[in-house]
Protein backbone atom coordinates (compact mmCIF):
# COMPACT_ATOMS: atom_id res chain seq x y z
CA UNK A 1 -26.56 4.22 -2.47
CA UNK A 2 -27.81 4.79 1.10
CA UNK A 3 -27.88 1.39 2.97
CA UNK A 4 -31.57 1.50 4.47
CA UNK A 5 -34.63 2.50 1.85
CA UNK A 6 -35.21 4.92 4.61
CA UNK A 7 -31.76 6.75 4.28
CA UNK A 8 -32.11 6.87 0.47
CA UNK A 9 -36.14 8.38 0.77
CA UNK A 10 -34.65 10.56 3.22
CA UNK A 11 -31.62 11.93 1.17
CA UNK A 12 -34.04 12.48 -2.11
CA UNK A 13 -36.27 14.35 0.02
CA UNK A 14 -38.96 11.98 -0.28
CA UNK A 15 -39.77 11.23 2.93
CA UNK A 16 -42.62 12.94 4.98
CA UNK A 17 -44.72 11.50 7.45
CA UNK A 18 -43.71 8.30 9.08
CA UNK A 19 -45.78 6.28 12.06
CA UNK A 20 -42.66 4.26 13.73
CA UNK A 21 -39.22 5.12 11.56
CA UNK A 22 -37.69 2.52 13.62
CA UNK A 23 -40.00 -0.11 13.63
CA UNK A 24 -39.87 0.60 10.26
CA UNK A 25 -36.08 0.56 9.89
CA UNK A 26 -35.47 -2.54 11.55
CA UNK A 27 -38.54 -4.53 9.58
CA UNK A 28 -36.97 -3.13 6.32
CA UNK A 29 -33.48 -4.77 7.46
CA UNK A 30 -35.32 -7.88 8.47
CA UNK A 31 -36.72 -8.89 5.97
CA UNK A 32 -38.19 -8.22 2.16
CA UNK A 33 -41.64 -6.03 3.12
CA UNK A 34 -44.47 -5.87 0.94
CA UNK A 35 -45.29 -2.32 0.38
CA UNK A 36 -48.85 -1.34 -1.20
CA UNK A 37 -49.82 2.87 -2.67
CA UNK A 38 -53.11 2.46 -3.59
CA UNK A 39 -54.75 4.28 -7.40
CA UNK A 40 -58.57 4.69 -8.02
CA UNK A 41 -59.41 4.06 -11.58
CA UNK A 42 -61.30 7.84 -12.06
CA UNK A 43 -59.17 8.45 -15.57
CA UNK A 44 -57.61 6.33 -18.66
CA UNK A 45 -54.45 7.58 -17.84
CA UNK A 46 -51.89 8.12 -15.14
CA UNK A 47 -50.15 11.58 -14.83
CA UNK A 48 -46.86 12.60 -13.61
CA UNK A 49 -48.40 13.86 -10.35
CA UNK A 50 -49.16 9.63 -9.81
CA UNK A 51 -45.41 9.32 -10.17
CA UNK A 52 -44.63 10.96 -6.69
CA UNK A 53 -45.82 8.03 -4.48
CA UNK A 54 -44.71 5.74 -7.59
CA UNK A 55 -41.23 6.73 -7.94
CA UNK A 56 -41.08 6.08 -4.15
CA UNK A 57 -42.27 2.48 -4.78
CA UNK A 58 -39.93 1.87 -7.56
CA UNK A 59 -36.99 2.84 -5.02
CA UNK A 60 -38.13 -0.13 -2.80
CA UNK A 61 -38.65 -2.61 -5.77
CA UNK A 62 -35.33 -1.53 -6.86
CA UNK A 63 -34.05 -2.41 -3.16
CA UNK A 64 -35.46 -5.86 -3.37
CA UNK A 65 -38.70 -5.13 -1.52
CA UNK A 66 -41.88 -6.50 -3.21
CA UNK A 67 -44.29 -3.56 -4.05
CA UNK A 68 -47.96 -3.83 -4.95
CA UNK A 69 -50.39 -1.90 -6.27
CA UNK A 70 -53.96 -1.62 -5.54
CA UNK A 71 -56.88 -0.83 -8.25
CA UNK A 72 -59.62 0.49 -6.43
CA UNK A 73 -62.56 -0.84 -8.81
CA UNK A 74 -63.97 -1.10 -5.66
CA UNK A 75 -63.21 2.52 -4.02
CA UNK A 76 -62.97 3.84 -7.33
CA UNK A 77 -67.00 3.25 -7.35
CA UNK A 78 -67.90 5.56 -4.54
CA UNK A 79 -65.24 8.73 -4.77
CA UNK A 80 -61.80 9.20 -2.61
CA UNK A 81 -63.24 12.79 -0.74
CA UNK A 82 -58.94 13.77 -0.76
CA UNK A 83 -58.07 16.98 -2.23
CA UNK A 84 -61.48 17.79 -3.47
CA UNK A 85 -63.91 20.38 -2.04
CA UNK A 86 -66.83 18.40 -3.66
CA UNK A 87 -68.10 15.24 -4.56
CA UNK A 88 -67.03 13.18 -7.46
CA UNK A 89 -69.10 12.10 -10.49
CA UNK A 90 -69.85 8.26 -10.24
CA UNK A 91 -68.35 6.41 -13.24
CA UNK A 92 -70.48 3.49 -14.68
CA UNK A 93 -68.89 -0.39 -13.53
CA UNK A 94 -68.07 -0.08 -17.47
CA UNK A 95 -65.83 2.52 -17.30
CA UNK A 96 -64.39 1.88 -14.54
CA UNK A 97 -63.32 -1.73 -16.06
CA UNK A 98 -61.93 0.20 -19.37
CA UNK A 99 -59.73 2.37 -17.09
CA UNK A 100 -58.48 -0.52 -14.87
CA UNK A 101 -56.95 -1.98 -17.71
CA UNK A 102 -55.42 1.17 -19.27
CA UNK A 103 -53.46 1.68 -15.99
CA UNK A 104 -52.81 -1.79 -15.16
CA UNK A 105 -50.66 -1.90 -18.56
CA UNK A 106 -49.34 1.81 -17.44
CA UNK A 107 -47.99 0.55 -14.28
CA UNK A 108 -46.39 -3.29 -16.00
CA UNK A 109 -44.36 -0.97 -18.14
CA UNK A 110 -42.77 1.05 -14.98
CA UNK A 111 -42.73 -1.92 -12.70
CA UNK A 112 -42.44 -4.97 -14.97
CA UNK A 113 -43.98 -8.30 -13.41
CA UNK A 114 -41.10 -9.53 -11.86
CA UNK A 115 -41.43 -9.25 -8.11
CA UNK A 116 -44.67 -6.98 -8.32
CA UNK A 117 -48.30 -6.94 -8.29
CA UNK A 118 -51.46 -5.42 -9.03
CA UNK A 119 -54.36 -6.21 -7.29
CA UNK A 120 -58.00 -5.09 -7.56
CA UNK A 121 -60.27 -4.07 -4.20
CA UNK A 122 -63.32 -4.71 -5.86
CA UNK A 123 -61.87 -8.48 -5.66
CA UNK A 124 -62.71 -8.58 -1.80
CA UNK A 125 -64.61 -5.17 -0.99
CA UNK A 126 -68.19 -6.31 -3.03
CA UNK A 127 -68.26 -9.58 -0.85
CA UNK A 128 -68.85 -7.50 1.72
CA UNK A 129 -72.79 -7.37 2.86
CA UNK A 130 -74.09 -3.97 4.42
CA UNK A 131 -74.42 -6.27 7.71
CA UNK A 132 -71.02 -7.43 7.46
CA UNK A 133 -69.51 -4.18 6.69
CA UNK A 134 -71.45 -2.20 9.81
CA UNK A 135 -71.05 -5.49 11.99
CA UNK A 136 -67.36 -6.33 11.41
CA UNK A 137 -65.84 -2.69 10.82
CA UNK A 138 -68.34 0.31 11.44
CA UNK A 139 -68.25 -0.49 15.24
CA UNK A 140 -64.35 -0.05 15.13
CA UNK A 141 -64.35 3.02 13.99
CA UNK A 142 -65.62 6.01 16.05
CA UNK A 143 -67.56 8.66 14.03
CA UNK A 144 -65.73 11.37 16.11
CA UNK A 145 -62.05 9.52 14.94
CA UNK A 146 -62.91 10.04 11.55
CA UNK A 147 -64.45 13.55 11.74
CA UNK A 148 -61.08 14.45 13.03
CA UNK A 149 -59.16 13.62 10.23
CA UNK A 150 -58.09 16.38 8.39
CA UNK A 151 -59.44 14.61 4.77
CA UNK A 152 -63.07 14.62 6.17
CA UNK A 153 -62.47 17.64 8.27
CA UNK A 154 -61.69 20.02 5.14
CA UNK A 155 -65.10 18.87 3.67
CA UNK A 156 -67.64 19.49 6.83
CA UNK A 157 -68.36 23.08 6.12
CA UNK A 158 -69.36 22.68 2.21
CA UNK A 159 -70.68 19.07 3.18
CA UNK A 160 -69.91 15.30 2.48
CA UNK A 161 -71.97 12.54 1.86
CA UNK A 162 -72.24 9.17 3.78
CA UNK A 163 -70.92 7.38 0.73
CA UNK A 164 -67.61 9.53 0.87
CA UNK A 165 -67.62 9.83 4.39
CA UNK A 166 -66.87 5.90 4.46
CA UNK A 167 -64.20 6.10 2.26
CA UNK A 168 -61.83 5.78 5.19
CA UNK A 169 -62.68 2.22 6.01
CA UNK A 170 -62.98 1.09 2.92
CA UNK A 171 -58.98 1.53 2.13
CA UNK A 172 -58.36 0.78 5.64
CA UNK A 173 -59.80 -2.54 4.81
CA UNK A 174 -57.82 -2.51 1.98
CA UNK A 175 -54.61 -2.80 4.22
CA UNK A 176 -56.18 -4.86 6.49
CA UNK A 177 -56.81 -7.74 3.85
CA UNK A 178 -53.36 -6.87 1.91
CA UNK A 179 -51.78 -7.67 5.23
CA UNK A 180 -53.61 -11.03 6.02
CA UNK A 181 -53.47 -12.20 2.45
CA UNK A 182 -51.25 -10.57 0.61
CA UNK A 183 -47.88 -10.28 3.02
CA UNK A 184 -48.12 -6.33 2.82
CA UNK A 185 -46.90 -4.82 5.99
CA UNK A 186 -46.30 -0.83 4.81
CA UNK A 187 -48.66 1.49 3.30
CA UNK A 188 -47.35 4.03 1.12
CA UNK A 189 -49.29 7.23 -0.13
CA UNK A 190 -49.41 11.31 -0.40
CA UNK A 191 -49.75 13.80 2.14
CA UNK A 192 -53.07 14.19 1.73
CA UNK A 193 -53.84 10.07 2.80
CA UNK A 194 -51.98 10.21 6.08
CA UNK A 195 -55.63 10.08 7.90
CA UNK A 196 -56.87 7.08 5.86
CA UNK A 197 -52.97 5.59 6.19
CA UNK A 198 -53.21 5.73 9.95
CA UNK A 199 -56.97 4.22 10.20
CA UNK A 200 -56.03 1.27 8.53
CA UNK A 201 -53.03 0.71 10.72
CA UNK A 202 -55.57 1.06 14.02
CA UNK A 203 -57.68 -1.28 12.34
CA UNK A 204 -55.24 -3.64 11.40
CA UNK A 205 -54.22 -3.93 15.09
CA UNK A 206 -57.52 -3.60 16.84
CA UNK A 207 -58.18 -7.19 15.15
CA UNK A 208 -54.46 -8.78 14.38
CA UNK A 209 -53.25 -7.29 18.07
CA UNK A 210 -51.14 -4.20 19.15
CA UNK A 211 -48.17 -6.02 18.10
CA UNK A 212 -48.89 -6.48 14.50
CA UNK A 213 -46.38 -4.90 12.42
CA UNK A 214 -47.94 -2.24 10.32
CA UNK A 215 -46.70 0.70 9.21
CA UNK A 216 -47.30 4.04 7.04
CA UNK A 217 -45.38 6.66 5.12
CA UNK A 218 -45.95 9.75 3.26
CA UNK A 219 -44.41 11.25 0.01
CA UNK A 220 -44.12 15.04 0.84
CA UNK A 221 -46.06 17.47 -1.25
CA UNK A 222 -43.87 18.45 -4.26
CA UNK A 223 -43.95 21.94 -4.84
CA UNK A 224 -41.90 24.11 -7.79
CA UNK A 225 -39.92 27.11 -7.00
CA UNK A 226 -42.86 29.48 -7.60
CA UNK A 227 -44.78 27.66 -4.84
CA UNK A 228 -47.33 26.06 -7.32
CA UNK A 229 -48.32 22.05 -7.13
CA UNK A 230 -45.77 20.49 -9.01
CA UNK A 231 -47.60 18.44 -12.00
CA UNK A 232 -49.50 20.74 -13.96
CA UNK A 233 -48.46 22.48 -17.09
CA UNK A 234 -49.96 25.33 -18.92
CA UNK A 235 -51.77 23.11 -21.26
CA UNK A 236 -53.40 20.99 -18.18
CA UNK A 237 -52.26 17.74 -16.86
CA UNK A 238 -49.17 15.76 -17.99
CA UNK A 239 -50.15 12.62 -18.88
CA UNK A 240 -48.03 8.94 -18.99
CA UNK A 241 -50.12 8.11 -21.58
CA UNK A 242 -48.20 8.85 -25.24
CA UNK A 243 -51.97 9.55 -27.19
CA UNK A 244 -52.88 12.23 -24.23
CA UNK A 245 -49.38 13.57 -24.00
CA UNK A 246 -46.40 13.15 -26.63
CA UNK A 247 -43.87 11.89 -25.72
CA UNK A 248 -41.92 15.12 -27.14
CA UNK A 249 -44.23 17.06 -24.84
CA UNK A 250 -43.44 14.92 -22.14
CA UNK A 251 -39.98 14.99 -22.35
CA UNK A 252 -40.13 19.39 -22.65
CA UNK A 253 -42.48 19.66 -19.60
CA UNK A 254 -38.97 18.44 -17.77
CA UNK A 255 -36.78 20.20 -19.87
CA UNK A 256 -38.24 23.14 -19.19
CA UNK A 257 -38.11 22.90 -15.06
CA UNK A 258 -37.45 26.22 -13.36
CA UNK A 259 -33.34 26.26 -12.55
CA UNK A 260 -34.06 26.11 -8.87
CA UNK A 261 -36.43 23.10 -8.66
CA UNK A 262 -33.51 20.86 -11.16
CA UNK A 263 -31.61 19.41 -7.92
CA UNK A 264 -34.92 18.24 -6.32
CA UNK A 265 -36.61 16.72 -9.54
CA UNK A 266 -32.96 14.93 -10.27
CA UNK A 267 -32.99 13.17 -6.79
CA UNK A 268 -36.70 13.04 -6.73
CA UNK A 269 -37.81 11.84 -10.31
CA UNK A 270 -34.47 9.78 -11.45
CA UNK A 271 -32.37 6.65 -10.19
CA UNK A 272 -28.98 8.35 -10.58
CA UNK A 273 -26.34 8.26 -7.98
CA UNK A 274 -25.43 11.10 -5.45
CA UNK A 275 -22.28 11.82 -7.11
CA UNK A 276 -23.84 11.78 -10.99
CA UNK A 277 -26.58 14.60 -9.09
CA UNK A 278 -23.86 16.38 -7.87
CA UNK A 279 -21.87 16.59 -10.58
CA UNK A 280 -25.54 17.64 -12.55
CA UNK A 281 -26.08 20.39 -9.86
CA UNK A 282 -22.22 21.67 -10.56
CA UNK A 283 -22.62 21.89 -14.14
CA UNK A 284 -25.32 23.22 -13.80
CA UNK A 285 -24.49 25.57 -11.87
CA UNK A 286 -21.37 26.83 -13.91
CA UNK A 287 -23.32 27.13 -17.28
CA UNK A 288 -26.95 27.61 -16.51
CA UNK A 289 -27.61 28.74 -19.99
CA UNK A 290 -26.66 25.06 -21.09
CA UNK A 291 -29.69 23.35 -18.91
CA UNK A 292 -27.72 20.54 -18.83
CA UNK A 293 -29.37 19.53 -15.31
CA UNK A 294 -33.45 19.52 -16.99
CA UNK A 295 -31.58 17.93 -20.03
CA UNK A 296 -30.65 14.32 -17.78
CA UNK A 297 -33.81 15.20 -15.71
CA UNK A 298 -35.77 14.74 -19.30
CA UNK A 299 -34.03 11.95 -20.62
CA UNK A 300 -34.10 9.98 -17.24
CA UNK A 301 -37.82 10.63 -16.66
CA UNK A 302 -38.62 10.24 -20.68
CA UNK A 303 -36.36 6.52 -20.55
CA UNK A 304 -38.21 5.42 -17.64
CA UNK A 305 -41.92 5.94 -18.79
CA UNK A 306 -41.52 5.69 -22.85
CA UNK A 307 -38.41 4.41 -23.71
CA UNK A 308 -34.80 4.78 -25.06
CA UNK A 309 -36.15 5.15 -28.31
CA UNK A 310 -38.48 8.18 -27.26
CA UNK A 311 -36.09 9.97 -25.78
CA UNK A 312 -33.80 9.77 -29.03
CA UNK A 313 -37.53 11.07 -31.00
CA UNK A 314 -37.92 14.24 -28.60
CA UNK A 315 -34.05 15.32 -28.51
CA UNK A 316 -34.21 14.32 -32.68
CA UNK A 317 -37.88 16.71 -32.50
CA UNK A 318 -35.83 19.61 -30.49
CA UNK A 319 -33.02 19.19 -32.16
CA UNK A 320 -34.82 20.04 -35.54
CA UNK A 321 -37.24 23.19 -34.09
CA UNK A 322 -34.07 24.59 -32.91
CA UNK A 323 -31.97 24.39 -36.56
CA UNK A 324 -34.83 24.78 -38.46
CA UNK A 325 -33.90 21.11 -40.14
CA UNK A 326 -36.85 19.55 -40.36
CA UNK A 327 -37.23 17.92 -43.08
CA UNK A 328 -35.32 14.47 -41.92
CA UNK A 329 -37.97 14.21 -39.62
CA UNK A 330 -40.60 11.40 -39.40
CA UNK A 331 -44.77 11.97 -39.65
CA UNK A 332 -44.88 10.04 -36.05
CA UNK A 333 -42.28 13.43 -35.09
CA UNK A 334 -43.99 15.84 -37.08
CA UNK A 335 -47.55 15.32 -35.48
CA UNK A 336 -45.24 15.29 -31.63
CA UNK A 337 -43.66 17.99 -32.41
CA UNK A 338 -46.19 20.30 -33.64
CA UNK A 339 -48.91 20.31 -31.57
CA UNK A 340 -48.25 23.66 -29.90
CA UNK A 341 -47.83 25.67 -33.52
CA UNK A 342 -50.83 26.96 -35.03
CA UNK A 343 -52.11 25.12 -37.58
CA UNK A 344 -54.10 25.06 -40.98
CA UNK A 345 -55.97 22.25 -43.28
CA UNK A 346 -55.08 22.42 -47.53
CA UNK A 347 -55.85 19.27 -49.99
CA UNK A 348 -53.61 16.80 -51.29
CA UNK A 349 -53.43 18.59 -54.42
CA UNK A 350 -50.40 20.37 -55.94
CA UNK A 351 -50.65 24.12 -55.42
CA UNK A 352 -48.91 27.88 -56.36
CA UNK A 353 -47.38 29.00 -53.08
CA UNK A 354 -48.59 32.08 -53.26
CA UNK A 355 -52.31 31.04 -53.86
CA UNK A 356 -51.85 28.53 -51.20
CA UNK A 357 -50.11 30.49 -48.49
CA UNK A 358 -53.11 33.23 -48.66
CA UNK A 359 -55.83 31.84 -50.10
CA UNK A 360 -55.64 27.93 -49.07
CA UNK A 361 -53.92 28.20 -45.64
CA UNK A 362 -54.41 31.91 -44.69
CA UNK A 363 -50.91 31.72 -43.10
CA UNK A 364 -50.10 35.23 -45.32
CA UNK A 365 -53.06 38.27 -44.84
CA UNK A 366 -51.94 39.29 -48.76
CA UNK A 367 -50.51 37.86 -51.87
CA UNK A 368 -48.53 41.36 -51.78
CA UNK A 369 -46.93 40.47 -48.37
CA UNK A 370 -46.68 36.52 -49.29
CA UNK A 371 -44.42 37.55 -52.48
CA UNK A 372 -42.70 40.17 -50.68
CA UNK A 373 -41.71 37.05 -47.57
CA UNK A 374 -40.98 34.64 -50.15
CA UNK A 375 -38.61 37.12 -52.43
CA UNK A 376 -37.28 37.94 -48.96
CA UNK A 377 -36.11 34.46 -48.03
CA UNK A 378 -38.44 34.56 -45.08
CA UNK A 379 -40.62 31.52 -46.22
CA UNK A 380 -39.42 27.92 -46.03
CA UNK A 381 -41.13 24.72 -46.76
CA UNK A 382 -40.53 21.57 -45.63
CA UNK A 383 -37.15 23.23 -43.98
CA UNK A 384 -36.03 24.33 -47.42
CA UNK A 385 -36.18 28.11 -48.26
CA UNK A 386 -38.36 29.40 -50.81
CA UNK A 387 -37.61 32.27 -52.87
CA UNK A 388 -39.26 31.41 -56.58
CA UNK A 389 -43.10 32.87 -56.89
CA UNK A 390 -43.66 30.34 -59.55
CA UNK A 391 -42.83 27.54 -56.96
CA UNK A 392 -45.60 24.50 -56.76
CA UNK A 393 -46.46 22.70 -53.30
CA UNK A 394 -46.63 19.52 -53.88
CA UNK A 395 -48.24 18.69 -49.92
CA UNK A 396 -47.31 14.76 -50.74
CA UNK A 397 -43.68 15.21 -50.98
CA UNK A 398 -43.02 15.32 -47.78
CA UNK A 399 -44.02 13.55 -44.25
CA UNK A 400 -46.25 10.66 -45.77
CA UNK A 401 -48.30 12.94 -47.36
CA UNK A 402 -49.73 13.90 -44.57
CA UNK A 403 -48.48 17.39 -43.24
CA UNK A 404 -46.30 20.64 -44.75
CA UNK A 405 -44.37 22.70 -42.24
CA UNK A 406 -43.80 26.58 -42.61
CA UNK A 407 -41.52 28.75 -41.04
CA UNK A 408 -41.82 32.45 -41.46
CA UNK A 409 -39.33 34.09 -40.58
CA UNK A 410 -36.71 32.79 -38.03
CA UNK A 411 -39.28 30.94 -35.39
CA UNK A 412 -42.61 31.23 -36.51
CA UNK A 413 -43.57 28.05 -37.70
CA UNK A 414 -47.28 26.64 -38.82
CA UNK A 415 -48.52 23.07 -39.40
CA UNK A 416 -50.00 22.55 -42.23
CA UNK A 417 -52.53 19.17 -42.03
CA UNK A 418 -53.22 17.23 -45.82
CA UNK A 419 -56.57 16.21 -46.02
């Protein structure tokens, strides 16, 4: 491992903007800095484009710096104008509060609450009067300044309103408080907040003093091979949460990373060494076919946001699709695993297979071409093969009760839910 943070950022490619690398350098060699990225509460869940700036954090935690993380109940409230070319819905104080608590137990489970902490802006940002606010911060910050920067600037021409347009010293009063009260001396965000990053370092020394020793870095912003925003998958967002996405579905959205993106993600998204990547990247490399590189890249990612366990449910989940064996697996891998198949509803009750594969499920068009399958050996059950047209499906012999799997053929498979 690199000797500086800085060295290690900057051999994982994580490392964009910075506003003094050596000031930075020597204060990181000094002493054990307090390090802040900052997450609005607009969702119930945190997705794996929140683990860029995250995974960065978790590198200093890991290098005995103390990182915190900031709640914006408060700027949460009024809209971050980043990355959007319109303004955000207001979300009730209610919900708000509901998703400050989902993420605050999102974030415990990646960062623990040993030498880390969360804190809330609302806490300090609705003491602030209107008077106070214009008084002691709208006079240090020049309208011009702020129309510069490149967040407000991309908004001008389809408009922004006042409330969004102050979003800029609202987090740069963020850093100015975590610095005075909370020892935080390094702001750490995406591309995209380099404008507010750098207002709340000029306002942290217009009032501490030119000396004060603030400073700001940027995660780069991750791209794929194809040149699309890393993050997204073809169903929508990936999510950290296991209800939104499975942790089977979690675990394939990194499985299935495009050869040519598998050396970033590894140094990017995982804690293993520069020899274990290289070694990956040879592999690799030599057997592409194998995708043994997205293989560690899934179970690394998968172990640090579920679990050991979760990683042994989505390889146990593949493992089946792929043989066809699934009838060892559990309900809790059944409804994972599924999701993407189509599906059908039957009753609890025990049926003819032929009656129920047309008439119950509709997953045959004929009883002539469900016999003709099923003589065939194309239909199996529950992972067993099915060639008797007298057979009976009993739906609660299997999976709790609660689903029947069907492959036709060699890969078409349907998911059956009992009702």
């Amino acid at each position: 491992m690199a000797k500086n943070i800085l060295d290690e950022l900057a051999w994982r490619g994580a490392l964009n903007q910075l506003t003094d690398e050596e000031g930075l350098r020597k204060l990181t060699e000094e002493k054990q800095v307090g390090i802040y990225v900052g997450t609005d509460p607009t969702g119930d869940s945190l997705h794996v484009g929140h683990l860029i700036p995250f995974m960065m954090l978790k590198r200093f935690q890991l290098m005995g710096h103390k990182p915190v993380i900031v709640i914006g109940g408060g700027t949460g409230s009024i809209g971050d104008p980043s990355g959007r070319n319109s303004e955000r819905v207001l979300q009730t104080m209610d919900t708000i509060a509901e998703n400050k608590a989902k993420l605050t137990k999102q974030m415990e489970k990646l960062f623990g609450r040993d030498n880390f902490r969360i804190v809330d802006n609302y806490t300090w940002l609705s003491k602030l009067s209107m008077l106070d606010f214009l008084r002691d911060f709208g006079k240090l910050f020049p309208v011009n300044q702020m129309l510069a920067k490149e967040v407000v600037a991309s908004r001008l021409e389809k408009g922004i309103s006042y409330t969004e347009f102050t979003y800029q010293i609202l987090q740069s009063i963020d850093f100015l408080h975590l610095y005075q009260h909370e020892d935080v001396q390094v702001q750490l965000g995406g591309a995209d907040q380099w404008g507010n990053i750098t207002a709340g370092i000029d306002l942290i020394h217009k009032i501490e003093g030119a000396d004060a020793k603030a400073y700001g870095l940027t995660n780069p912003l991750m791209l794929k091979a194809d040149g699309t925003k890393f993050g997204k998958s073809a169903g929508g967002a990936v999510y950290l949460d296991p209800e939104k996405t499975s942790p089977y579905e979690f675990y394939q959205f990194w499985f299935n990373q495009d050869d040519h993106d598998v050396e970033k993600f590894l140094k990017f998204f995982t804690f293993l060494s520069q020899d274990q990547i290289a070694d990956l990247v040879k592999q690799s490399a030599e057997a592409p076919e194998k995708r043994i590189g997205q293989r560690r890249l899934a179970q690394e990612v998968t172990k640090f946001v579920h679990g050991d366990e979760a990683v042994k449910e989505a390889e146990a989940i593949s493992a089946a699709l792929f043989s066809g064996n699934v009838q060892d697996l559990t309900a809790s891998e059944i409804e994972q695993g599924f999701k993407q198949f189509p599906t059908a509803d039957a009753t609890s009750a025990p049926e003819n297979i032929v009656t129920w594969l047309v008439d119950t499920t509709k997953i045959e068009s004929s009883r002539r071409q469900a016999r003709e399958d099923i003589t065939n050996g194309a239909i199996s059950i529950n992972g067993e093969k099915q060639r008797d047209l007298d057979f009976e499906i009993d739906p609660q012999s299997h999976f709790d009760g609660k689903f029947v799997i069907v492959k036709r053929g060699k890969k078409k498979y349907f998911l059956v839910r009992i009702h």
